[in-house]
C-alpha atoms as a PDB file:
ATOM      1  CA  UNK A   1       0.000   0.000   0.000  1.00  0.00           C
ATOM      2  CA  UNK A   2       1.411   3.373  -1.222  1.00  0.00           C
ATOM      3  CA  UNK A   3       1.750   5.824   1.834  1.00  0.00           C
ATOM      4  CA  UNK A   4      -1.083   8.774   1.846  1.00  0.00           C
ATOM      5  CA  UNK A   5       1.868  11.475   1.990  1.00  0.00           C
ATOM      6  CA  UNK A   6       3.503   9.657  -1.095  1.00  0.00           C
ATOM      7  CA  UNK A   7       0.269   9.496  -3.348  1.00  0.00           C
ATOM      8  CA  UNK A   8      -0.073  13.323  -2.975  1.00  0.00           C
ATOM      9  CA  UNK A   9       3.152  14.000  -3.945  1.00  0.00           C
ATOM     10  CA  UNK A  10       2.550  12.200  -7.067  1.00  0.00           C
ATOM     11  CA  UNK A  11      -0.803  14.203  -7.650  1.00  0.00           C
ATOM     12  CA  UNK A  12       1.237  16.767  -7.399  1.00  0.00           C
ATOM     13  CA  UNK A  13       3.751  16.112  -9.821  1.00  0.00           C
ATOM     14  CA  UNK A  14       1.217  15.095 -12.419  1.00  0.00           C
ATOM     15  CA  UNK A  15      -0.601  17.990 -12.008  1.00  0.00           C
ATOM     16  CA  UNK A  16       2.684  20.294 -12.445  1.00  0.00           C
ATOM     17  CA  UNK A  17       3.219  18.313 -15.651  1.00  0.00           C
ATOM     18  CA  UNK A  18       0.328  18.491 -17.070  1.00  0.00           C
ATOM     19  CA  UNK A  19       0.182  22.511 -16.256  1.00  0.00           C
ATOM     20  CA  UNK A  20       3.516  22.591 -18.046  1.00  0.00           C
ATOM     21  CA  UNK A  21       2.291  20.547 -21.043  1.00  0.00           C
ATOM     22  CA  UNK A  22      -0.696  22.803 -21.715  1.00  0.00           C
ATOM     23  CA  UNK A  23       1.136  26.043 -21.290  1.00  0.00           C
ATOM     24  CA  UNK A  24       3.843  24.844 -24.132  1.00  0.00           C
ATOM     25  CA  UNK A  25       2.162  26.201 -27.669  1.00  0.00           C
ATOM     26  CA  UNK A  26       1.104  23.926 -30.595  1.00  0.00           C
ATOM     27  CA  UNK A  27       3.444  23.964 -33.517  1.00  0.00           C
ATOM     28  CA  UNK A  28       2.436  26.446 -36.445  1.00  0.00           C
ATOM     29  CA  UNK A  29       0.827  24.577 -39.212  1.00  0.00           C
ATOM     30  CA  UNK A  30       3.385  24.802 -42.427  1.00  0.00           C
ATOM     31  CA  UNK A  31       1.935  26.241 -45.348  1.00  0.00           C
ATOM     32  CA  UNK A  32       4.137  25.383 -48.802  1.00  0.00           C
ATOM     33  CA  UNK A  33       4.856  28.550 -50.777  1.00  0.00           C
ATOM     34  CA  UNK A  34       3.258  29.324 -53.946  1.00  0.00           C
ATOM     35  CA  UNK A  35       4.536  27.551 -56.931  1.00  0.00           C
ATOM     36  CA  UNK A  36       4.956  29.216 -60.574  1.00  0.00           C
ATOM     37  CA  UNK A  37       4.095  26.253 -62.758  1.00  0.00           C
ATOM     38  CA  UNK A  38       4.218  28.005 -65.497  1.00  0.00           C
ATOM     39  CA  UNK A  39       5.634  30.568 -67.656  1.00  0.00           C
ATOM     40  CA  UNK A  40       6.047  32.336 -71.081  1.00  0.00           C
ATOM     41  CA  UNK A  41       6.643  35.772 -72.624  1.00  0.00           C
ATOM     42  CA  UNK A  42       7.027  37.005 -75.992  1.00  0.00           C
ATOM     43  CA  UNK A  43       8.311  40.303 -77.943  1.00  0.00           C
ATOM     44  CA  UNK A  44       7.056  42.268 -80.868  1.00  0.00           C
ATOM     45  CA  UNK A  45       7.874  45.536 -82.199  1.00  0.00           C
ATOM     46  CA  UNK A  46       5.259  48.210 -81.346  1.00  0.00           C
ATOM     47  CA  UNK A  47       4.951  51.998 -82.532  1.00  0.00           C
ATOM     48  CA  UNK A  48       6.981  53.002 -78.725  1.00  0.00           C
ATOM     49  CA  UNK A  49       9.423  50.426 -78.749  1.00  0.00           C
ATOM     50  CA  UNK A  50       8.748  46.746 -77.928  1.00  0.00           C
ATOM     51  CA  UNK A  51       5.529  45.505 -77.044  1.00  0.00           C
ATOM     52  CA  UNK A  52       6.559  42.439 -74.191  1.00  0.00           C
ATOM     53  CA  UNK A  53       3.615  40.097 -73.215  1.00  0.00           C
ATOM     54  CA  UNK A  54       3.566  37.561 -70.762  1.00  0.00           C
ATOM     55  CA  UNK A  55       1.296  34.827 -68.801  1.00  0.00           C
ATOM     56  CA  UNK A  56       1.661  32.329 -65.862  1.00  0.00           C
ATOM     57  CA  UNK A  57       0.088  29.970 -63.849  1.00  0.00           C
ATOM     58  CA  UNK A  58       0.940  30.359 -60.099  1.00  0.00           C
ATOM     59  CA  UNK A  59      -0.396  26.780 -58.213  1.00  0.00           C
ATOM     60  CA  UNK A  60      -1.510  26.957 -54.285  1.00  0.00           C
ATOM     61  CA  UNK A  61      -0.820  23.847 -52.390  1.00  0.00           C
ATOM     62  CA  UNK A  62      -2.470  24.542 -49.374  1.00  0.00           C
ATOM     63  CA  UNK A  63      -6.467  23.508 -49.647  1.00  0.00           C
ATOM     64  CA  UNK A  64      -7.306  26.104 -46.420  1.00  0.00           C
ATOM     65  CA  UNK A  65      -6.032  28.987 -47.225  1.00  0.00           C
ATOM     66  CA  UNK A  66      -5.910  31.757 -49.437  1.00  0.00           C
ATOM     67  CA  UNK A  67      -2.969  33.181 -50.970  1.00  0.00           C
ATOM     68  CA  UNK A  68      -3.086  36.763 -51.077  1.00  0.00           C
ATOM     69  CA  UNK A  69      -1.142  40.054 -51.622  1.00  0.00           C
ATOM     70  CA  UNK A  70       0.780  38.544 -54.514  1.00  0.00           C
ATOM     71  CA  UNK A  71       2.541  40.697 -56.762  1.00  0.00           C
ATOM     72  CA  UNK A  72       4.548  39.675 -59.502  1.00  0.00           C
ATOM     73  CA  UNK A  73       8.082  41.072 -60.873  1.00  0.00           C
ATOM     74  CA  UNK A  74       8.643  41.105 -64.925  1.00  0.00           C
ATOM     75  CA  UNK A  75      12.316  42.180 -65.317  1.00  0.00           C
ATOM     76  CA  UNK A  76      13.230  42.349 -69.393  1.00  0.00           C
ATOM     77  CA  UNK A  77      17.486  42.058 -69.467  1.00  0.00           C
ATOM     78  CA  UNK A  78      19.418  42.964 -72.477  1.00  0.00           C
ATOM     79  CA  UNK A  79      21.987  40.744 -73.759  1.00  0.00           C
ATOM     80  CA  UNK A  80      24.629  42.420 -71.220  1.00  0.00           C
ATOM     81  CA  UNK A  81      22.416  41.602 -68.512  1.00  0.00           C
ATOM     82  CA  UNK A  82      21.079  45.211 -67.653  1.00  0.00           C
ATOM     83  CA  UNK A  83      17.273  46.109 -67.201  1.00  0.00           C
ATOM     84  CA  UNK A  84      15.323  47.567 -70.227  1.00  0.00           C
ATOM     85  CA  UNK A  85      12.048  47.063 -68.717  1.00  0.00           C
ATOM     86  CA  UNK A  86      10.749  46.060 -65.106  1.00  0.00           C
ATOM     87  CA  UNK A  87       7.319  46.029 -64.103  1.00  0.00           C
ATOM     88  CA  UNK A  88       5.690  45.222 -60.330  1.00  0.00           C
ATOM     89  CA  UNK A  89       2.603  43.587 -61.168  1.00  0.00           C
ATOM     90  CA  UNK A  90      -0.395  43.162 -58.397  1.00  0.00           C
ATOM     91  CA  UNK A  91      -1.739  39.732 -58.480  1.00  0.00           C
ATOM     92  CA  UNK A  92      -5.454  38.293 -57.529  1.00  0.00           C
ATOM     93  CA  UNK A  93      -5.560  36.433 -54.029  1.00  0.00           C
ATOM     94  CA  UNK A  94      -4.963  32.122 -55.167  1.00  0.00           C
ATOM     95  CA  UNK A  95      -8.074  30.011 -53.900  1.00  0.00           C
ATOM     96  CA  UNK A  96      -7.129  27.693 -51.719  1.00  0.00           C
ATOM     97  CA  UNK A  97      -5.978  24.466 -53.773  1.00  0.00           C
ATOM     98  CA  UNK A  98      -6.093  25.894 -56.611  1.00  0.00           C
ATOM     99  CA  UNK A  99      -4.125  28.194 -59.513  1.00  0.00           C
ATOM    100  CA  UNK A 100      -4.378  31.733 -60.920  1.00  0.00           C
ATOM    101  CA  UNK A 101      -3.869  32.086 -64.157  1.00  0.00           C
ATOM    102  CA  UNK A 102      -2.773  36.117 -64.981  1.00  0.00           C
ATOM    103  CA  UNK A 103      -1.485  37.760 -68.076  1.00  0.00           C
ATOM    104  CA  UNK A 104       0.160  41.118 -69.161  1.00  0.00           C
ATOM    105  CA  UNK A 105       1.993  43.335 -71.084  1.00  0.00           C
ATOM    106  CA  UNK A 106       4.360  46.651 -71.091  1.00  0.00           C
ATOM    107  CA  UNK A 107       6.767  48.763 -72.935  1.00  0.00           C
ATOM    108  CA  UNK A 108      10.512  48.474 -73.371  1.00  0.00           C
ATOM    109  CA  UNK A 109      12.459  50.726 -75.636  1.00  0.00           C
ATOM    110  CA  UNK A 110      14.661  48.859 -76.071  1.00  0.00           C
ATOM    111  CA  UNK A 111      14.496  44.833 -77.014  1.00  0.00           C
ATOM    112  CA  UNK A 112      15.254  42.378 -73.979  1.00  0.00           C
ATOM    113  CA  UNK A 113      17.552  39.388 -74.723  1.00  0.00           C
ATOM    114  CA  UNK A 114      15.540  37.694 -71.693  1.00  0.00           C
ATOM    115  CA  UNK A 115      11.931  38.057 -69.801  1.00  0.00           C
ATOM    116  CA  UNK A 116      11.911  36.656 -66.551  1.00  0.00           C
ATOM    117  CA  UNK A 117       9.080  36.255 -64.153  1.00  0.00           C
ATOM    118  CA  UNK A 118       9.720  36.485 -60.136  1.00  0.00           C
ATOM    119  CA  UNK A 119       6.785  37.011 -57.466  1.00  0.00           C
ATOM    120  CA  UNK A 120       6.401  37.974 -53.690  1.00  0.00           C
ATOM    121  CA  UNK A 121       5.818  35.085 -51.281  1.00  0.00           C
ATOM    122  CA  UNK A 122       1.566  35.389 -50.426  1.00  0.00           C
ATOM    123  CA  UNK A 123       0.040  36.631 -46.900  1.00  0.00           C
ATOM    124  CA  UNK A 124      -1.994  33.426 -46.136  1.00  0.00           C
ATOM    125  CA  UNK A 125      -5.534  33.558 -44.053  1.00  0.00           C
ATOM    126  CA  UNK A 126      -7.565  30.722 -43.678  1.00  0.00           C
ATOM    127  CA  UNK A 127     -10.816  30.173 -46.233  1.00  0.00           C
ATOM    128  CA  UNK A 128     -14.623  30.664 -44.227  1.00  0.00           C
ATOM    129  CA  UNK A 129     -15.340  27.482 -46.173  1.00  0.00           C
ATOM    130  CA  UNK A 130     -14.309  24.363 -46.580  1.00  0.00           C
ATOM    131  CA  UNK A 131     -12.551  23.909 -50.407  1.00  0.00           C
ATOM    132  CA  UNK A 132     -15.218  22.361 -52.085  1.00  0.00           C
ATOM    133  CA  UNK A 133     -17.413  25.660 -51.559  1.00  0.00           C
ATOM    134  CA  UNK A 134     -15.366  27.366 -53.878  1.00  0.00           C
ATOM    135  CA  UNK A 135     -16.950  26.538 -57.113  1.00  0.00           C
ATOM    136  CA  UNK A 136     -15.532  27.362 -60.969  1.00  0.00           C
ATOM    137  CA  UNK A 137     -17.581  29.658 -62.929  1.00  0.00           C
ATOM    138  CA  UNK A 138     -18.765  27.716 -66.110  1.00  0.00           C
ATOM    139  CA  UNK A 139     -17.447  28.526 -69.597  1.00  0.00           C
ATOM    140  CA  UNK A 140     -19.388  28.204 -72.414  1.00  0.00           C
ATOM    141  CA  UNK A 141     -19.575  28.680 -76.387  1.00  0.00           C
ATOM    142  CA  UNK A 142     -16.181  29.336 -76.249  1.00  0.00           C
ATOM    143  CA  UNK A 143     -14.380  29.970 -79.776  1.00  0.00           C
ATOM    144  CA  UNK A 144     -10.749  30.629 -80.609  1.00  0.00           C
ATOM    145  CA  UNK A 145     -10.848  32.322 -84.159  1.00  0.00           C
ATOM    146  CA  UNK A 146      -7.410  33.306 -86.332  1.00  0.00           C
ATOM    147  CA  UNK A 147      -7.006  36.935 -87.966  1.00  0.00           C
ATOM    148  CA  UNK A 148      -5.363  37.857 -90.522  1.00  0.00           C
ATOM    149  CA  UNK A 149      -2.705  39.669 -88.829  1.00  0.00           C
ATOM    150  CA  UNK A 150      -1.857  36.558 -86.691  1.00  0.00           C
ATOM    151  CA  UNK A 151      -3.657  37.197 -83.630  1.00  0.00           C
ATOM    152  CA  UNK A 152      -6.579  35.723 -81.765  1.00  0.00           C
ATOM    153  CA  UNK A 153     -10.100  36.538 -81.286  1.00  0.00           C
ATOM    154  CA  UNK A 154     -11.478  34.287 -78.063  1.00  0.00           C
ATOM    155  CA  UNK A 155     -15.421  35.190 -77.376  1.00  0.00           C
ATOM    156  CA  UNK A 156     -18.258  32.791 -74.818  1.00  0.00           C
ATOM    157  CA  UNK A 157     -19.961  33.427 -72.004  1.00  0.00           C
ATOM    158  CA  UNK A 158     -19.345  32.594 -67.849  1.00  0.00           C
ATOM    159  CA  UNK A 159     -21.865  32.321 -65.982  1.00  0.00           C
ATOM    160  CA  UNK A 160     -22.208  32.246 -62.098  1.00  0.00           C
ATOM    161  CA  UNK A 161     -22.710  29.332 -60.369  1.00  0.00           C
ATOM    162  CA  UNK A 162     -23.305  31.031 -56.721  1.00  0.00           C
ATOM    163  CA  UNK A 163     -26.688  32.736 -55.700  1.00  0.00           C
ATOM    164  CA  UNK A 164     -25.292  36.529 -55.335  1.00  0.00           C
ATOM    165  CA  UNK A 165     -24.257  38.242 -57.873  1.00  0.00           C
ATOM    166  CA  UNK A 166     -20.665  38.706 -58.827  1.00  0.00           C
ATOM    167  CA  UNK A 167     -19.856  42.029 -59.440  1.00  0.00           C
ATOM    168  CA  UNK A 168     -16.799  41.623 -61.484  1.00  0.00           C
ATOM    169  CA  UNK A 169     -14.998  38.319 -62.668  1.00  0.00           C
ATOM    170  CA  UNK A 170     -11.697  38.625 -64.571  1.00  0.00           C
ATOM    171  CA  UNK A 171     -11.612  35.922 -67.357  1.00  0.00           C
ATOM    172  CA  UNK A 172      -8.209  34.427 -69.124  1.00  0.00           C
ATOM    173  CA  UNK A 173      -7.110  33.031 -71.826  1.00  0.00           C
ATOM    174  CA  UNK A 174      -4.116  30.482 -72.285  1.00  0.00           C
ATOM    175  CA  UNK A 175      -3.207  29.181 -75.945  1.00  0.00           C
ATOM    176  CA  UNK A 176      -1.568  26.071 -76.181  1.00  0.00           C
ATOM    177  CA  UNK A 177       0.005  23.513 -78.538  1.00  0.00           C
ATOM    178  CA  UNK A 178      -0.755  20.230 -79.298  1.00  0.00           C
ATOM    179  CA  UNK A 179       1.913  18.872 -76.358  1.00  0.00           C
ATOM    180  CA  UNK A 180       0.189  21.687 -74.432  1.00  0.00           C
ATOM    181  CA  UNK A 181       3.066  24.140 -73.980  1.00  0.00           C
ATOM    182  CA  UNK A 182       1.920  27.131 -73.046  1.00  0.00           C
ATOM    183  CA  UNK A 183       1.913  29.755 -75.976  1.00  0.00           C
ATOM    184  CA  UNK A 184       0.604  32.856 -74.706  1.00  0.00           C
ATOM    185  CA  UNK A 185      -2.562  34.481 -73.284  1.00  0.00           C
ATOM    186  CA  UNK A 186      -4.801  37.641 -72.267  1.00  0.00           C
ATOM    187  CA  UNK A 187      -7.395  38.497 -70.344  1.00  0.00           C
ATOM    188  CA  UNK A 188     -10.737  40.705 -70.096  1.00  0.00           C
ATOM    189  CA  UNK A 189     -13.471  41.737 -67.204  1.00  0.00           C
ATOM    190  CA  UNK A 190     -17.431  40.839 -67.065  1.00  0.00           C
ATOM    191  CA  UNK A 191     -19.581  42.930 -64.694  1.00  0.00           C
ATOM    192  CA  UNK A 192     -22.327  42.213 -62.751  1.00  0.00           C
ATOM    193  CA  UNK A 193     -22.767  38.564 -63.390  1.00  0.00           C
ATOM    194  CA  UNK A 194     -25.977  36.881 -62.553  1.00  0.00           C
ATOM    195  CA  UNK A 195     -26.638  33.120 -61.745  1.00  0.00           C
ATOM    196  CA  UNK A 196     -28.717  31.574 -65.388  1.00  0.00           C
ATOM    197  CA  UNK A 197     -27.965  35.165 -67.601  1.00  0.00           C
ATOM    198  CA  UNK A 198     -24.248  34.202 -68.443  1.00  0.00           C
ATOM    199  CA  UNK A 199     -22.556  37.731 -70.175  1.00  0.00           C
ATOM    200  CA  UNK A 200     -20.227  37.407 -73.539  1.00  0.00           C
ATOM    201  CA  UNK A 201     -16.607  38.476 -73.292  1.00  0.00           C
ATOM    202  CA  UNK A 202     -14.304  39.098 -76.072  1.00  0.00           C
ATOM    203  CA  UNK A 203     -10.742  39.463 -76.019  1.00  0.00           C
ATOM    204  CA  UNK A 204      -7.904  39.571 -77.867  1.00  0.00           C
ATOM    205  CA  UNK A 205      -4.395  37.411 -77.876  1.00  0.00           C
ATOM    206  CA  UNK A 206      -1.311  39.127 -79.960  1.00  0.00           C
ATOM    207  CA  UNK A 207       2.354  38.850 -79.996  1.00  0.00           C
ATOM    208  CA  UNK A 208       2.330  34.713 -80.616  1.00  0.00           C
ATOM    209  CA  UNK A 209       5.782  33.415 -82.065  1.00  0.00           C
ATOM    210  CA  UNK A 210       5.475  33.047 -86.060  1.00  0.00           C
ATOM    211  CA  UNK A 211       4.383  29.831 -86.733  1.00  0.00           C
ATOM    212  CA  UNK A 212       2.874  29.380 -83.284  1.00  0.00           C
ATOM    213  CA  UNK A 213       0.214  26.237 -84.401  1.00  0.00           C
ATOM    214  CA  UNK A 214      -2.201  26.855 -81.533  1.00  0.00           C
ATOM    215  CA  UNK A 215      -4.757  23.738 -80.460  1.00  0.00           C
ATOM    216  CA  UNK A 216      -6.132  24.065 -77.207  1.00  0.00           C
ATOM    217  CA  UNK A 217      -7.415  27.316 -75.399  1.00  0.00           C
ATOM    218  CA  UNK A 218      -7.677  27.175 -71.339  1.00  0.00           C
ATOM    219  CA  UNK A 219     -10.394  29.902 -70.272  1.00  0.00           C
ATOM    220  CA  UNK A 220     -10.817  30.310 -66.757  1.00  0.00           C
ATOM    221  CA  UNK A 221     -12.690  32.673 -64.526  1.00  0.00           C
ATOM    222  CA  UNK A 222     -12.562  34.327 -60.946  1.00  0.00           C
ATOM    223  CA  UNK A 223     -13.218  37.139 -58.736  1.00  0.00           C
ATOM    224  CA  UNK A 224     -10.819  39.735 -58.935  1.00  0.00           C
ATOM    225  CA  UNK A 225      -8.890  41.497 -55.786  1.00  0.00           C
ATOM    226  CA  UNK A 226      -6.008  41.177 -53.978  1.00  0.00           C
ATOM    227  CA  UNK A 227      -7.855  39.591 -51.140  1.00  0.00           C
ATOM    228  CA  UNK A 228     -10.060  35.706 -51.239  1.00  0.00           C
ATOM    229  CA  UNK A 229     -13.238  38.101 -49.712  1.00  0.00           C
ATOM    230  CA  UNK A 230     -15.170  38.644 -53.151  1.00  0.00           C
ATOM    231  CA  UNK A 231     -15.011  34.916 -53.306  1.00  0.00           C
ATOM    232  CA  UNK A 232     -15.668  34.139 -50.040  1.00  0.00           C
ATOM    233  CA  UNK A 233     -18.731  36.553 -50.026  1.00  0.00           C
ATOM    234  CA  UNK A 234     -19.769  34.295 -52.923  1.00  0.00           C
ATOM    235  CA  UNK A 235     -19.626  31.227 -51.342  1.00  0.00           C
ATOM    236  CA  UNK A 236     -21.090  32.283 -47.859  1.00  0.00           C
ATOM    237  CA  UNK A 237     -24.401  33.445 -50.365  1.00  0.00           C
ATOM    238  CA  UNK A 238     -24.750  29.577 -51.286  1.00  0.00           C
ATOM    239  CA  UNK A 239     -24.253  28.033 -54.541  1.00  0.00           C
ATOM    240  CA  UNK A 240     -27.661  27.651 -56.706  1.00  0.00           C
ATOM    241  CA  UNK A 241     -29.406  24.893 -56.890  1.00  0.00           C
ATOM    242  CA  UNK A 242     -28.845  22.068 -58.902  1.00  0.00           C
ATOM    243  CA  UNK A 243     -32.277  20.891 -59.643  1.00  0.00           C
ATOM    244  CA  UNK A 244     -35.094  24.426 -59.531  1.00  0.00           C
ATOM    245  CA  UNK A 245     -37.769  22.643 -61.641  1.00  0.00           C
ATOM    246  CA  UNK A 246     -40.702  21.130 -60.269  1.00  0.00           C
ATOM    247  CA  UNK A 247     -41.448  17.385 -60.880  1.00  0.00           C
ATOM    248  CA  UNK A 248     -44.254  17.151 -63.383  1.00  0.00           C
ATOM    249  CA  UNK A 249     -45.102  13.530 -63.119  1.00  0.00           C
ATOM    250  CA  UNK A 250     -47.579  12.697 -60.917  1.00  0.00           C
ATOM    251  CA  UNK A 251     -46.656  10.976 -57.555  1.00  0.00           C
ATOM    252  CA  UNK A 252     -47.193   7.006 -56.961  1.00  0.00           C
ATOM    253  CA  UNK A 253     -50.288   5.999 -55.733  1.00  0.00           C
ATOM    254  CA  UNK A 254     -48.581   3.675 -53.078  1.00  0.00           C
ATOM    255  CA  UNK A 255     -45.078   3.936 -51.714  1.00  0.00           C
ATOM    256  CA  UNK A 256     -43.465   1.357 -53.652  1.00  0.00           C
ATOM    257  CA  UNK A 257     -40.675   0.885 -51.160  1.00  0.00           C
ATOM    258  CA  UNK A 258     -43.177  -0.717 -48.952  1.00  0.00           C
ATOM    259  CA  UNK A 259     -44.185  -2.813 -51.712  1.00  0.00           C
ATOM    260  CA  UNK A 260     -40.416  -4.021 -52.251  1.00  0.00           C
ATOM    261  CA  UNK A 261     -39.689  -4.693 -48.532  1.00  0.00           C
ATOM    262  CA  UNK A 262     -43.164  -6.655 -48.338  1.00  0.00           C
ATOM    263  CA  UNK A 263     -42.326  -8.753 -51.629  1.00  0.00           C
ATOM    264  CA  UNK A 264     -38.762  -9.661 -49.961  1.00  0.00           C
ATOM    265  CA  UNK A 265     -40.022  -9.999 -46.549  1.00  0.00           C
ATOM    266  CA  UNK A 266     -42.710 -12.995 -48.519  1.00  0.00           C
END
């Protein structure tokens, strides 16, 4: 038999352990860093110089959190190595597990030897939902059309798959080959999108390499911002229901479950 005095000295102990164990603080959860999957750029000669377009595909890891505060650095080098043409670019926030696809262009005077693309590491915060919430907004009729003068004409509608209306949705535009190399891109802005009354958009991709053989367009759409909040105002609204028309057939005249369970039950 364990002495009295002994067995509250052990309580004791215990209980200073356990103090000390819950005081110590939970390891931060590790969040991996955005990841530029993608990349491209091109150069043509404009009326001020040299027209440089780019597009990218940055990829989020993480499937709670948002990415956001991203801005991205285009630095154009010359052949010596020094700067013709650097641009800090603002970014949309990344839904969580998923990728932003962003496009642009600027002025150089002078013709870079080499386009780079470089980006700040995001501000993460936590998604209000959980990831499957955050829905894509449906393309359709899309077309990719040739001109004469080499670019690309890319019209269809998005619609809105979430009950409140989105105010403004940025959409893109990635050409690819047939091994699905990424070619080039651009991008364009609907307004006030409503669930069921999809709006056209039309825009316009230029500056391809000659003899760029273009097969697959990727046209994706989001919420635009530095911050996840449009989006998350979005999804806290409720997507719309799948199925909104009432059944026209009339209803069975006995519950024919009860019928099966009596027919096995025989």
């Amino acid at each position: 038999m364990i002495p009295r005095s002994r067995t509250v000295s052990l309580l004791a102990l215990g209980a200073i352990c356990l103090a000390g164990c819950s005081s110590e603080k939970q390891p931060a959860q590790e969040l991996k860093p955005l990841a530029l999957k993608e990349q491209v750029s091109t150069i043509v000669k404009s009326a001020d110089g040299y027209a440089v377009n780019w597009a990218g595909v940055l990829s989020n890891a993480n499937p709670w959190h948002f990415g956001e505060h991203v801005v991205a650095t285009i630095v154009g080098q010359d052949a010596k190595g020094a700067e013709v043409v650097r641009l800090d670019q603002p970014l949309d926030a990344v839904p969580p597990g998923g990728t932003l696809e962003f496009t642009g262009q600027a002025t150089a005077a002078e013709r870079p030897a080499k386009v780079s693309i470089q980006y700040r590491p995001a501000q993460w915060r936590q998604a209000a939902r959980v990831p499957s919430a955050f829905q894509k907004f449906p393309i359709t009729r899309a077309q990719t059309m040739r001109q004469k003068d080499g670019s690309y004409l890319i019209t269809g509608y998005v619609d809105n798959p979430y009950q409140m209306v989105a105010g403004s949705l940025v959409v893109n535009a990635l050409l690819r080959d047939k091994a699905g190399k990424l070619l080039g891109g651009g991008s364009t802005f609907v307004d006030d999108v409503k669930a069921g009354s999809p709006p056209r958009f039309i825009l316009t991709v230029s500056g391809l390499p000659r003899g760029a053989d273009v097969a697959r367009t990727d046209i994706t759409a989001r919420t635009w911002g530095s911050t996840g909040r449009p989006f998350e105002d979005l999804a806290l609204a409720g997507a719309v229901p799948v199925h909104t028309v009432k059944p026209t057939t009339e209803p069975f005249s006995e519950d024919r479950r009860t019928q099966i369970v009596a027919d096995v039950q025989q």
